[in-house]
N, C-alpha and C. Protein backbone atom coordinates (compact mmCIF):
# COMPACT_ATOMS: atom_id res chain seq x y z
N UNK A 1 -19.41 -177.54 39.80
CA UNK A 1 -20.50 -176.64 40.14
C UNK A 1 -20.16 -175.91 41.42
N UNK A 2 -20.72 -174.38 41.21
CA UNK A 2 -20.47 -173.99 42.73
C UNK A 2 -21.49 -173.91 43.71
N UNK A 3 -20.88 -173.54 45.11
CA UNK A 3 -22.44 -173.59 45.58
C UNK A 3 -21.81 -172.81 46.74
N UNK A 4 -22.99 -172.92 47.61
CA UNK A 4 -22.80 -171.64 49.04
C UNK A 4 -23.83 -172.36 49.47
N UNK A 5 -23.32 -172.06 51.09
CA UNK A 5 -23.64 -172.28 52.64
C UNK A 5 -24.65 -171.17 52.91
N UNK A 6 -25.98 -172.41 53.39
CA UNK A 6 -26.58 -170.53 54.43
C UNK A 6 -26.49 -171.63 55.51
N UNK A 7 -26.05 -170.63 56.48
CA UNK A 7 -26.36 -171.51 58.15
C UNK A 7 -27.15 -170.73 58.79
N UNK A 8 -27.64 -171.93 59.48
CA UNK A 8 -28.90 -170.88 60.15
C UNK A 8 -28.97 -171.40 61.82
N UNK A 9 -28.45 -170.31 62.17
CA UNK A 9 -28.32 -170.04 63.88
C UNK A 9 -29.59 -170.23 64.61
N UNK A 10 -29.62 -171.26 65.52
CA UNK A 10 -30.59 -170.54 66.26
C UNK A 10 -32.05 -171.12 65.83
N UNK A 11 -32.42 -171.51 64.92
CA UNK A 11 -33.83 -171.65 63.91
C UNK A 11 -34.28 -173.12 64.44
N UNK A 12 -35.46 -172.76 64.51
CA UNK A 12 -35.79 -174.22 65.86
C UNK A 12 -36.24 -175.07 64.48
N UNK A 13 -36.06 -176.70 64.28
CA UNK A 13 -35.65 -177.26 64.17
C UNK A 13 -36.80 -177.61 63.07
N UNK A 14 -38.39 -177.71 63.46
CA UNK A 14 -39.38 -177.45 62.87
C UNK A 14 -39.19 -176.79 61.63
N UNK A 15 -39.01 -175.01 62.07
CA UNK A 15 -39.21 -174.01 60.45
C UNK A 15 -38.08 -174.86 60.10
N UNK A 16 -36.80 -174.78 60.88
CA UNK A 16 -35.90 -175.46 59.45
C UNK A 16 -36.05 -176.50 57.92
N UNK A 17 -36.63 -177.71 59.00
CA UNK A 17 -37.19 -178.25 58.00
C UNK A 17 -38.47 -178.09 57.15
N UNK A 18 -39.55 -177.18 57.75
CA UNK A 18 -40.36 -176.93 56.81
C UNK A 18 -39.90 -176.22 55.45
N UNK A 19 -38.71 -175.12 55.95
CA UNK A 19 -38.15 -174.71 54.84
C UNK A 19 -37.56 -175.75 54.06
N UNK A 20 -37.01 -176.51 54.57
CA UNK A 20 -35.98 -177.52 53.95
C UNK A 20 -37.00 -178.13 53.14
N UNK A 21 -38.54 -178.47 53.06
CA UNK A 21 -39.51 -179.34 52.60
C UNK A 21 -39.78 -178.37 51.01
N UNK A 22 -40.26 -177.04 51.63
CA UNK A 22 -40.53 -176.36 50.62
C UNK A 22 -39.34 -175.74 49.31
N UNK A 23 -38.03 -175.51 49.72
CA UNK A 23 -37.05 -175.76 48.99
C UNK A 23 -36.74 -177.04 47.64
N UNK A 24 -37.42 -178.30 48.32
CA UNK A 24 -37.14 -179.62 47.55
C UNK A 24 -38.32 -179.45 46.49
N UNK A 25 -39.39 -178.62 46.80
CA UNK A 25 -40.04 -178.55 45.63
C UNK A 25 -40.11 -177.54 44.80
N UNK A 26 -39.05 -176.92 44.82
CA UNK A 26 -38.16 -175.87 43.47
C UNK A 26 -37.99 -176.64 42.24
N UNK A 27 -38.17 -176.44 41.24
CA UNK A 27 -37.73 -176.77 40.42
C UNK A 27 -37.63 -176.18 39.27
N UNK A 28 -37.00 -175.46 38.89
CA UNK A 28 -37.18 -174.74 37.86
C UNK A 28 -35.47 -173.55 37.38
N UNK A 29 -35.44 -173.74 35.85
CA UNK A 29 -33.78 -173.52 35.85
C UNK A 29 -33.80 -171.80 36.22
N UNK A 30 -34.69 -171.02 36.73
CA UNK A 30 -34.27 -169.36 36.95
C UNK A 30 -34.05 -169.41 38.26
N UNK A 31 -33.73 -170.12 39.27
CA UNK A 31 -34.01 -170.65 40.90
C UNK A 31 -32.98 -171.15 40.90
N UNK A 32 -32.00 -170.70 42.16
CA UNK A 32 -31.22 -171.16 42.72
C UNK A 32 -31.38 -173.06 43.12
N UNK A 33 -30.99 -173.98 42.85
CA UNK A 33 -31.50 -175.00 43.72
C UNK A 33 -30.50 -175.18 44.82
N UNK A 34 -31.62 -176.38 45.58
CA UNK A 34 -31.07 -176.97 46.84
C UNK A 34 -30.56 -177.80 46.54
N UNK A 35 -28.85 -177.83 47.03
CA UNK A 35 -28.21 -179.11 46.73
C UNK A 35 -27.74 -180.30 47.79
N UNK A 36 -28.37 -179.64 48.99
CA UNK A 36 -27.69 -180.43 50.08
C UNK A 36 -28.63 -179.83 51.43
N UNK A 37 -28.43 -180.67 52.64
CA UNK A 37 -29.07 -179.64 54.16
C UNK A 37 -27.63 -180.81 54.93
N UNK A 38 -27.54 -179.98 55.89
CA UNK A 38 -26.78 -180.67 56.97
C UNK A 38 -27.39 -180.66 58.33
N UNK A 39 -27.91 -181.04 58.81
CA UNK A 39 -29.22 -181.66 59.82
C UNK A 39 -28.48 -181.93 61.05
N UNK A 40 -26.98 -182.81 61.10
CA UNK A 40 -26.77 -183.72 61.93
C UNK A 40 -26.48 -182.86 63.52
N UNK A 41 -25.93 -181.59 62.84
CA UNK A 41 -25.51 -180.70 64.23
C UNK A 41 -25.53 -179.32 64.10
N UNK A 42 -25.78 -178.43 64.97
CA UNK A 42 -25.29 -176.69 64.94
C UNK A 42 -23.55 -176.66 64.47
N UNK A 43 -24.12 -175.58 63.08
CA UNK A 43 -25.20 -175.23 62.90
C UNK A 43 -26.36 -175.79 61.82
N UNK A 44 -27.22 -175.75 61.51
CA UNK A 44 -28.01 -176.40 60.48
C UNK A 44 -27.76 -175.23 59.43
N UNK A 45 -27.80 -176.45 58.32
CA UNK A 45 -27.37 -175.51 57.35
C UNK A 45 -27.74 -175.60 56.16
N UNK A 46 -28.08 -175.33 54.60
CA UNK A 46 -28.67 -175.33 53.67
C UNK A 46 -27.53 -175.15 52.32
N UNK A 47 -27.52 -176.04 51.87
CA UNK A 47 -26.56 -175.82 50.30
C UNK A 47 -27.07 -175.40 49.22
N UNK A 48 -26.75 -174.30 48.78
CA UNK A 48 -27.73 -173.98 47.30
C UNK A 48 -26.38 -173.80 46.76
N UNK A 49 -27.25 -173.81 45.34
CA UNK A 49 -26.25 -173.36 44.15
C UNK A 49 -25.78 -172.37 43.83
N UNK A 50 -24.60 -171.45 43.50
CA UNK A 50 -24.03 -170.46 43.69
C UNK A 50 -24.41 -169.43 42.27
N UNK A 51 -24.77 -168.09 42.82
CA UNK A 51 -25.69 -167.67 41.98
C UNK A 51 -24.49 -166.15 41.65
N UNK A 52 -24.07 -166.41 40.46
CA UNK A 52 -22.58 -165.73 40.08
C UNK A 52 -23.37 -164.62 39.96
N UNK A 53 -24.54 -163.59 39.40
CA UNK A 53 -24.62 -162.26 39.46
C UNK A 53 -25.40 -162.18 40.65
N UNK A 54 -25.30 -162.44 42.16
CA UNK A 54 -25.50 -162.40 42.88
C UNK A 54 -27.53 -162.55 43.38
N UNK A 55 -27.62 -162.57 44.16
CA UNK A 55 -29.44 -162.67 44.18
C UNK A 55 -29.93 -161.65 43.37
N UNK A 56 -31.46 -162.43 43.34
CA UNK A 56 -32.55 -161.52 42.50
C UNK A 56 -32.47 -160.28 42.61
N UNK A 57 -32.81 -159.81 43.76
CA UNK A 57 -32.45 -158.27 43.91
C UNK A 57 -31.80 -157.61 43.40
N UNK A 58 -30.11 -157.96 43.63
CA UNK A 58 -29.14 -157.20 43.29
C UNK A 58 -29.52 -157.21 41.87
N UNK A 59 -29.45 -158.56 40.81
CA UNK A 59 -29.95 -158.54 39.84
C UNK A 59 -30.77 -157.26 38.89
N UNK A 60 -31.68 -157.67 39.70
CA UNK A 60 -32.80 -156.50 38.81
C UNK A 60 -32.86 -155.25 38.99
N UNK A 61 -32.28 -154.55 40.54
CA UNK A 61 -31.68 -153.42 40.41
C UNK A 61 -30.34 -153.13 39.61
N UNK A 62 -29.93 -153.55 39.43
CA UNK A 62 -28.84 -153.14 38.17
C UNK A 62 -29.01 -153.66 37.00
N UNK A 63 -30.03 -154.21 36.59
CA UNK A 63 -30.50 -153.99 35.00
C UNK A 63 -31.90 -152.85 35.16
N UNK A 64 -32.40 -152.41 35.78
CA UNK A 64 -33.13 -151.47 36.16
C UNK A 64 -31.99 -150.02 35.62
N UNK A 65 -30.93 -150.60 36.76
CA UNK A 65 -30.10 -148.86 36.23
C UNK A 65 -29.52 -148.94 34.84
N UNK A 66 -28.94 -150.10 34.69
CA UNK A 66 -28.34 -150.29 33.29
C UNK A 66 -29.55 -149.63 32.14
N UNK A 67 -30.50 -150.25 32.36
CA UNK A 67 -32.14 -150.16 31.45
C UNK A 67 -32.18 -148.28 31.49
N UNK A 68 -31.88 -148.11 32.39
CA UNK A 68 -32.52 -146.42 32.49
C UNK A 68 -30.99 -145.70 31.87
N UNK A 69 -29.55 -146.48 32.29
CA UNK A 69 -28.46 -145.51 32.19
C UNK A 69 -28.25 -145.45 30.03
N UNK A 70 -28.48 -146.75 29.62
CA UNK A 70 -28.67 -147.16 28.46
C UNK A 70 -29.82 -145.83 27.46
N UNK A 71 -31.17 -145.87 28.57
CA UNK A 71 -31.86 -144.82 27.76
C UNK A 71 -31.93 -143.16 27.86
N UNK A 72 -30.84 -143.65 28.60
CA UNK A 72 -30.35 -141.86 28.59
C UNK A 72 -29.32 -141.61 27.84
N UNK A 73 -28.48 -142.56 27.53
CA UNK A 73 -27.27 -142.02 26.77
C UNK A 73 -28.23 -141.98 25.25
N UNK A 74 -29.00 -143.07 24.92
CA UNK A 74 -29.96 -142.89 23.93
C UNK A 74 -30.24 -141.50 23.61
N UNK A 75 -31.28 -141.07 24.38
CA UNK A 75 -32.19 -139.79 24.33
C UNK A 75 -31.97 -138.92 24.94
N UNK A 76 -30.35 -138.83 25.48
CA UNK A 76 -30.25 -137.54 26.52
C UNK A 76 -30.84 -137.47 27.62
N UNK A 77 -30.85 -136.38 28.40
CA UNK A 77 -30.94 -136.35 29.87
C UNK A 77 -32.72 -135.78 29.68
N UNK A 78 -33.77 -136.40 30.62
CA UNK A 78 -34.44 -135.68 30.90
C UNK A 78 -34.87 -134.12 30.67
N UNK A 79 -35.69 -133.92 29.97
CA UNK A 79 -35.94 -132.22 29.90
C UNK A 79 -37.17 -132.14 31.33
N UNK A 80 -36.70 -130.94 31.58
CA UNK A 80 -37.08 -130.31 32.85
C UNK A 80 -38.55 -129.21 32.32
N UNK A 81 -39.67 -129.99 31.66
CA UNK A 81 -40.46 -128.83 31.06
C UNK A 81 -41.45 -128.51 31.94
């Protein structure tokens, strides 16, 4: 399995783990999960699972363009009426 590092600089110690709390109750297979935290020293850091077409965002903006580039080759270009 792959996975990726977020480190987080700086982030007082509290939000960290509140995030770290609210992370553990993900569960669900369209969600990156949490596979790990490293607590012991700077930097603190968070293990998730490695998300091969990159985050949501990027995601849905490029099936957004795909979705629109798809219905243009369909139906041609926009008429200008």
């Amino acid at each position: 399995m792959a996975f990726c590092f977020y480190f987080l600089y700086g982030l007082c110690r509290r939000a960290f783990n509140e995030a770290v709390k609210q992370l553990s109750r993900v569960s669900d297979p369209n969600i990156a999960q949490m596979l790990g935290v490293i607590r012991q020293r700077e930097p603190l850091a968070i293990v998730m699972e490695y998300l091969s077409h990159g985050d949501l965002r990027q995601f849905l903006q490029q099936r957004v363009f795909d979705d629109a580039t798809d219905r243009m080759h369909r139906n041609g270009p926009p008429s200008l009426r």
